[in-house]
Protein backbone atom coordinates (compact mmCIF):
# COMPACT_ATOMS: atom_id res chain seq x y z
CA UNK A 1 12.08 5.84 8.54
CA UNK A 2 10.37 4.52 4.96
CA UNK A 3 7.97 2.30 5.01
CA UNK A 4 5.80 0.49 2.62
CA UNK A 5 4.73 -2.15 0.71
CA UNK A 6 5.33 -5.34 -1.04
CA UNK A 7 2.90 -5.88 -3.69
CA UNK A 8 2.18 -8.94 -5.38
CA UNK A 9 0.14 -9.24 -8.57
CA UNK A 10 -1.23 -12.42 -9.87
CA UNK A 11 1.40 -13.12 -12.92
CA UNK A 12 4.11 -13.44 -9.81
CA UNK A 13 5.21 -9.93 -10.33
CA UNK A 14 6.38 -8.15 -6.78
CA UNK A 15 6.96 -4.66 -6.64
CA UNK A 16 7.97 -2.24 -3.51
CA UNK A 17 5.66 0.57 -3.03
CA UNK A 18 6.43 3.18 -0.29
CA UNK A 19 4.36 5.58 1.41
CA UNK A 20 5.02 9.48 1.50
CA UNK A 21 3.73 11.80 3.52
CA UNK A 22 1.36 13.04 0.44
CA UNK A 23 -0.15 9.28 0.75
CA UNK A 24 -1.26 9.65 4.39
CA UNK A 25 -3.13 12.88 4.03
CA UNK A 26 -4.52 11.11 1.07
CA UNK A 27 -5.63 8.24 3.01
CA UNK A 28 -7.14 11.03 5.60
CA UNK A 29 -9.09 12.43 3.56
CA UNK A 30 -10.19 9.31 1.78
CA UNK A 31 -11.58 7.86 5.02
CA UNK A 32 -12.16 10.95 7.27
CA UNK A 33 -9.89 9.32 9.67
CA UNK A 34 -6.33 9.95 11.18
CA UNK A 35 -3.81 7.31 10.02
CA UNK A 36 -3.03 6.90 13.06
CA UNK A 37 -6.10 4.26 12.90
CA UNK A 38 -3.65 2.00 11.29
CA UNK A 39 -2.10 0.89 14.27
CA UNK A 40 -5.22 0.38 15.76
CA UNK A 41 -6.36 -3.44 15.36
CA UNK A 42 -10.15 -2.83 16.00
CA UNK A 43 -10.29 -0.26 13.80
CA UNK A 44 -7.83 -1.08 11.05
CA UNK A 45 -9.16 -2.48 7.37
CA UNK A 46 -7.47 -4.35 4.90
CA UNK A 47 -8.85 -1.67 2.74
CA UNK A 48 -7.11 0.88 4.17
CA UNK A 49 -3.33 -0.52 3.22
CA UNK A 50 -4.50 -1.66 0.36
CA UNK A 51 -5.54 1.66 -0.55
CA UNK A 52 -1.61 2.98 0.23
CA UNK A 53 0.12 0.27 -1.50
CA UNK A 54 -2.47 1.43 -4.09
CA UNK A 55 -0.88 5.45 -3.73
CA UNK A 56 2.56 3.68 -3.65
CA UNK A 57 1.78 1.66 -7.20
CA UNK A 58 0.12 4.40 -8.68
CA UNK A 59 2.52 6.96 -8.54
CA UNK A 60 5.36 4.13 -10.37
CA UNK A 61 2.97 4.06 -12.94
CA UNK A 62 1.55 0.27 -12.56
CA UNK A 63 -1.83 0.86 -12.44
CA UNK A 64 -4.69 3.82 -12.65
CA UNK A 65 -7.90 2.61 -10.95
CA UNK A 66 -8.09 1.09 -7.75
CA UNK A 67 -10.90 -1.48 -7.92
CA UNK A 68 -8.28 -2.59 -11.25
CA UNK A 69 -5.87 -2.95 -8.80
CA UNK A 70 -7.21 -5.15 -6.28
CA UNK A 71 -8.61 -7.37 -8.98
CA UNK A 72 -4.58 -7.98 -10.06
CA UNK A 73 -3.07 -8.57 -6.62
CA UNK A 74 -2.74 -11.65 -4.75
CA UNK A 75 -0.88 -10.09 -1.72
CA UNK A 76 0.27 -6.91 -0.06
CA UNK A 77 2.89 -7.05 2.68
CA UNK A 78 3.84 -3.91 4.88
CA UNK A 79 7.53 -3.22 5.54
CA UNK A 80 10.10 -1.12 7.16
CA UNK A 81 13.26 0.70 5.55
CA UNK A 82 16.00 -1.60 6.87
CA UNK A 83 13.92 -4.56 6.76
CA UNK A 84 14.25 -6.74 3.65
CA UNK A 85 11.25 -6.70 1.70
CA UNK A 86 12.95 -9.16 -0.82
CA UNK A 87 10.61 -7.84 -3.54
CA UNK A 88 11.15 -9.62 -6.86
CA UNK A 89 11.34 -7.39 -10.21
């Protein structure tokens, strides 16, 4: 099952960005954690899906640096593959 994000950038833009397997062993490394500390409400950060949708936007080419990033996004919104993540283009 896919999953991802919905990211939306201050000019009203939305984009999807999934995740891939290479953006979870990023996100291990990056933190020196297991993702599986996503799930887990005491020990989950907003940082830490902000850093995937990050990965996700990256790799479709709409942005480089990651502080960048977060100063261009107004929201980030995990979804599922079969959900509707009614991004706009």
């Amino acid at each position: 099952m896919q999953s991802g994000y919905v990211i939306e950038y201050q000019d009203g833009k939305e984009i999807e960005a999934d995740i891939r397997p290479i953006d979870l062993i990023k996100f291990e490394r990056k933190f020196n954690v297991g993702f599986s500390v996503l799930a887990d409400p005491n020990e989950a950060r907003y940082e830490h899906a902000a850093y995937l949708a990050w990965l996700g936007a990256k790799r479709k080419g709409e942005t480089n640096e990651f502080d960048n990033f977060l100063e261009n996004v107004v929201g980030i919104k995990e979804y599922t593959k079969g959900d509707d993540p009614k991004a706009k283009s």
